[in-house]
N, C-alpha and C. Protein backbone atom coordinates (compact mmCIF):
# COMPACT_ATOMS: atom_id res chain seq x y z
N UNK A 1 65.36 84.29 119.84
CA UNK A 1 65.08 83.18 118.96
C UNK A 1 64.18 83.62 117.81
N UNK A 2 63.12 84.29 117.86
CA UNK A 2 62.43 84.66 116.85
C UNK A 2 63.11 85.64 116.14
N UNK A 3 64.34 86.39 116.50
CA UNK A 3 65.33 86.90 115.18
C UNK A 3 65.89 85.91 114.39
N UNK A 4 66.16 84.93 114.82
CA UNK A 4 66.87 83.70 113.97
C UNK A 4 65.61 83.13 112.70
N UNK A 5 64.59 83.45 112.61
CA UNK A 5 63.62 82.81 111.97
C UNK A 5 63.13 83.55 111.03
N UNK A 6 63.60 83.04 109.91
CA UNK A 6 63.00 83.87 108.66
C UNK A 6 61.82 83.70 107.76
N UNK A 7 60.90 84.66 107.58
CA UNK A 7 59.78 84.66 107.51
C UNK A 7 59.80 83.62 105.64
N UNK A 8 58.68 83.05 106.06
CA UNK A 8 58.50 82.32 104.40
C UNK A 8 57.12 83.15 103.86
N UNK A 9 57.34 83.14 102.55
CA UNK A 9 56.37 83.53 102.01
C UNK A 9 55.58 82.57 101.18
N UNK A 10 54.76 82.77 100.93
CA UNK A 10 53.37 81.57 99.77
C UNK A 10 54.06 81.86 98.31
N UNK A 11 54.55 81.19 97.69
CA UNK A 11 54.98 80.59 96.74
C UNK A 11 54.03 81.13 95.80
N UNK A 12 54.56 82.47 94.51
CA UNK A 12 53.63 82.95 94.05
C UNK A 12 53.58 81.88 92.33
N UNK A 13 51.82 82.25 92.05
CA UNK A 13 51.84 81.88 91.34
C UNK A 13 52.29 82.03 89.76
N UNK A 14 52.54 81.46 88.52
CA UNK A 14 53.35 81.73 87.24
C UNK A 14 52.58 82.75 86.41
N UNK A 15 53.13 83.48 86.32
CA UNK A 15 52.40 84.60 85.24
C UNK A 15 52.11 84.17 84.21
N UNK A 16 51.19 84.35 83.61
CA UNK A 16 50.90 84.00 82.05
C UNK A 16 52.01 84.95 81.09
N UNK A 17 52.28 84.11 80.25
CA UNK A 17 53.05 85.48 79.34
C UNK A 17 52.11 85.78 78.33
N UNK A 18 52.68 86.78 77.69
CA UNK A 18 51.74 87.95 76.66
C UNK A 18 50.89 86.82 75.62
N UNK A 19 52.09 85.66 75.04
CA UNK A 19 50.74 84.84 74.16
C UNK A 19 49.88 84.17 74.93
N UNK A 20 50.41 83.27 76.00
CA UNK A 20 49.18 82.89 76.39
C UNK A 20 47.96 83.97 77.08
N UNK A 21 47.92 85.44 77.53
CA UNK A 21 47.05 86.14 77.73
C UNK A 21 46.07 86.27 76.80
N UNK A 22 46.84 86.54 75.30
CA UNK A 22 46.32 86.87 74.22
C UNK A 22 45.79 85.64 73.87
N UNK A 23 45.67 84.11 74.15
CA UNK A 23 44.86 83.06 73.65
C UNK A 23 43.79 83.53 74.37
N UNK A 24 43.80 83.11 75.93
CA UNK A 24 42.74 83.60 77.06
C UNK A 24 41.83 84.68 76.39
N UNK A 25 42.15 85.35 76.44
CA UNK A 25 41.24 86.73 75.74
C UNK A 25 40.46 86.48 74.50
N UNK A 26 41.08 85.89 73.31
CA UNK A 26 40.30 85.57 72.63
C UNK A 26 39.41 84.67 72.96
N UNK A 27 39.61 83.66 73.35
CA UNK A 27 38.19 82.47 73.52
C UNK A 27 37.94 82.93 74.43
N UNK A 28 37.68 84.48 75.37
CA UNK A 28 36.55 84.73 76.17
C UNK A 28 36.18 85.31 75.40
N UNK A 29 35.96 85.97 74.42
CA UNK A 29 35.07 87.63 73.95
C UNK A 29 35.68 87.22 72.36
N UNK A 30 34.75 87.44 71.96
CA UNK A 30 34.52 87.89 69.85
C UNK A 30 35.87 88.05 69.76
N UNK A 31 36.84 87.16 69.08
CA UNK A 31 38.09 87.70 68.27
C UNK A 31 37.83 88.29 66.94
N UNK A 32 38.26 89.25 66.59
CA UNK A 32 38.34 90.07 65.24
C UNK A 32 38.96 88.35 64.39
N UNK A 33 38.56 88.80 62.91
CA UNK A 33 39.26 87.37 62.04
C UNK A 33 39.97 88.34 61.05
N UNK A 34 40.41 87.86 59.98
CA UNK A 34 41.68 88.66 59.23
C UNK A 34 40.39 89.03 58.73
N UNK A 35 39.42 89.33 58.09
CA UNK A 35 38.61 89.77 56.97
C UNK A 35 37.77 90.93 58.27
N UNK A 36 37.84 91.20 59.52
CA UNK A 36 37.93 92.40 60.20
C UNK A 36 36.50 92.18 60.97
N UNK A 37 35.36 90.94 60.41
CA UNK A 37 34.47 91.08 60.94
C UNK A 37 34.53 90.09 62.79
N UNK A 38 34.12 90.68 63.07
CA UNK A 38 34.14 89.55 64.54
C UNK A 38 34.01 88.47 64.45
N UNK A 39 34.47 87.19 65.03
CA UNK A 39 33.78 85.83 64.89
C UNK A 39 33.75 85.41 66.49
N UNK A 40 32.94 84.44 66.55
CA UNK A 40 32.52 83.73 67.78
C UNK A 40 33.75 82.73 68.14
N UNK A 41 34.03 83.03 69.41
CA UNK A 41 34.95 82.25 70.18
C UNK A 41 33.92 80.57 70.25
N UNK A 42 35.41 79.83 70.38
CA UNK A 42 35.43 78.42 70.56
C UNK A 42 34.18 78.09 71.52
N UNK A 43 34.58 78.41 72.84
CA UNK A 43 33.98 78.37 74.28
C UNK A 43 31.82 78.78 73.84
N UNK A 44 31.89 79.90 73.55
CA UNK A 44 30.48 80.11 72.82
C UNK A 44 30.14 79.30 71.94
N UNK A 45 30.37 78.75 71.09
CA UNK A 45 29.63 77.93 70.15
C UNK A 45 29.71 76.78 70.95
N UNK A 46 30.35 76.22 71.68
CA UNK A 46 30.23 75.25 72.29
C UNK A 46 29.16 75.52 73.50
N UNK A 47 28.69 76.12 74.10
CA UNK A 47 27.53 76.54 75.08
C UNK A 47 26.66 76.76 74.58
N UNK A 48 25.93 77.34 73.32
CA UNK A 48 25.02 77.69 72.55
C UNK A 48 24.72 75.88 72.14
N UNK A 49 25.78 75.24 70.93
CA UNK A 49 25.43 74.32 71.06
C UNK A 49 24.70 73.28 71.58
N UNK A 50 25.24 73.32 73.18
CA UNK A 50 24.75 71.90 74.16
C UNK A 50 23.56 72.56 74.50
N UNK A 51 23.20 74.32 74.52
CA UNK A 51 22.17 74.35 74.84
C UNK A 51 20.69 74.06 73.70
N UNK A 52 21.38 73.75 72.43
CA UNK A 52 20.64 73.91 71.50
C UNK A 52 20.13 71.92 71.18
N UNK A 53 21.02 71.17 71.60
CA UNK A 53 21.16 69.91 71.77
C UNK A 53 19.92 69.50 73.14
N UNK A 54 20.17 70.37 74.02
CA UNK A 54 19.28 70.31 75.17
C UNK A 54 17.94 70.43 75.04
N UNK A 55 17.47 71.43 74.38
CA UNK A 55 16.19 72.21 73.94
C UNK A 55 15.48 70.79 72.73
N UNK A 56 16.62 70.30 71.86
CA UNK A 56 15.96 69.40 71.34
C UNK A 56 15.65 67.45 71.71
N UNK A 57 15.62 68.04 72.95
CA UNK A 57 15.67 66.77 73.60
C UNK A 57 16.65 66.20 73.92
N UNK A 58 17.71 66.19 73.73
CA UNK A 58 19.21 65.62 74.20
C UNK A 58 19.10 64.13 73.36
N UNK A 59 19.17 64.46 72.08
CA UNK A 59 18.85 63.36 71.10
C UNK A 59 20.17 63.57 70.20
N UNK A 60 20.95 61.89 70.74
CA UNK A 60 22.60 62.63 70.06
C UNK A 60 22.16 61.85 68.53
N UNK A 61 23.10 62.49 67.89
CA UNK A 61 23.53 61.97 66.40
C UNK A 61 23.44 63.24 65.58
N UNK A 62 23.12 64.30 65.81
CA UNK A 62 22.59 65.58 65.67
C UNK A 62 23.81 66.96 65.62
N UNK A 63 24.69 66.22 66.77
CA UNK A 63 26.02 67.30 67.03
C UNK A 63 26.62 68.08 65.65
N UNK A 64 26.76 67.71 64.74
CA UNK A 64 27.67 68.62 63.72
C UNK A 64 25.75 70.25 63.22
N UNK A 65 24.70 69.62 62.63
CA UNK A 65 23.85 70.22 63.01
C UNK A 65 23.87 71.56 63.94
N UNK A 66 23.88 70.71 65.33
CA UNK A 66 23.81 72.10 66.58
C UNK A 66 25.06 72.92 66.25
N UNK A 67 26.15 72.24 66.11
CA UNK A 67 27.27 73.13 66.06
C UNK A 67 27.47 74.40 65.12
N UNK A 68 26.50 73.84 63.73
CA UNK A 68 27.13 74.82 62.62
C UNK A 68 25.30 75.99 62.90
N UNK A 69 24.31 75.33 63.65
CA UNK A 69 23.20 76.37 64.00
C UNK A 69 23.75 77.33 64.69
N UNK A 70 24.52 77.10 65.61
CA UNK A 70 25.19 77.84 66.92
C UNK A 70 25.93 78.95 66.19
N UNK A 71 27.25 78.54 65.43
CA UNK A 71 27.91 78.91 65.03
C UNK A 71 27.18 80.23 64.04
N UNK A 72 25.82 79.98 63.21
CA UNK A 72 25.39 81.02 62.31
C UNK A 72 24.68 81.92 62.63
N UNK A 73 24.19 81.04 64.34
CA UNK A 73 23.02 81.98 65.28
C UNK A 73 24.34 83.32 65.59
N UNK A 74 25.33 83.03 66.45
CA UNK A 74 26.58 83.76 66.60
C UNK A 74 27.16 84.75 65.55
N UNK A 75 27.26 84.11 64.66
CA UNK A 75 27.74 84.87 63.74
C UNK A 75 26.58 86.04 63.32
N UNK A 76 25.56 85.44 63.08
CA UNK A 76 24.62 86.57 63.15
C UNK A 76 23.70 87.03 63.69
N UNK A 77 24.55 87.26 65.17
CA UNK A 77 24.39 88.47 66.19
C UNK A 77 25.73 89.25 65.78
N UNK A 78 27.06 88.60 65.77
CA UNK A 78 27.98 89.76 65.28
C UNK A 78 27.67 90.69 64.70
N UNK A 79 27.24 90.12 63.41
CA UNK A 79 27.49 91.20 61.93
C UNK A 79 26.67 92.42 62.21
């Protein structure tokens, strides 16, 4: 009886294909921009941000502010 029974396997999961790897990768780590210098991924300016929102008390109306501080603090650590 246990010859009659065919083994199942776990249902693998979907590979990413090559573009979506290549999104992944960029918004983890510094994407190069066409002008060659590094720029700050999405995901980072958004963590720098809330932490920069945090530090100032968590006092909203402020968000475009933190975002473009974040964004220049980032940018210049790149350069």
């Amino acid at each position: 009886m246990a010859d009659i029974l065919k083994k199942t396997s776990t249902p693998r999961k979907p590979r990413a294909t090559k573009k979506q790897a290549t999104v992944v990768a960029a918004h983890e780590t510094h994407a190069p921009s066409t002008n060659g210098k590094p720029q700050a991924s999405h995901e980072e300016i958004a963590r720098l941000a809330h932490r920069l929102w945090a530090e100032r008390g968590r006092q909203h109306g402020h968000d475009a502010e933190d975002w473009l501080r974040a964004e220049q603090q980032l940018l210049g650590k790149a350069s």
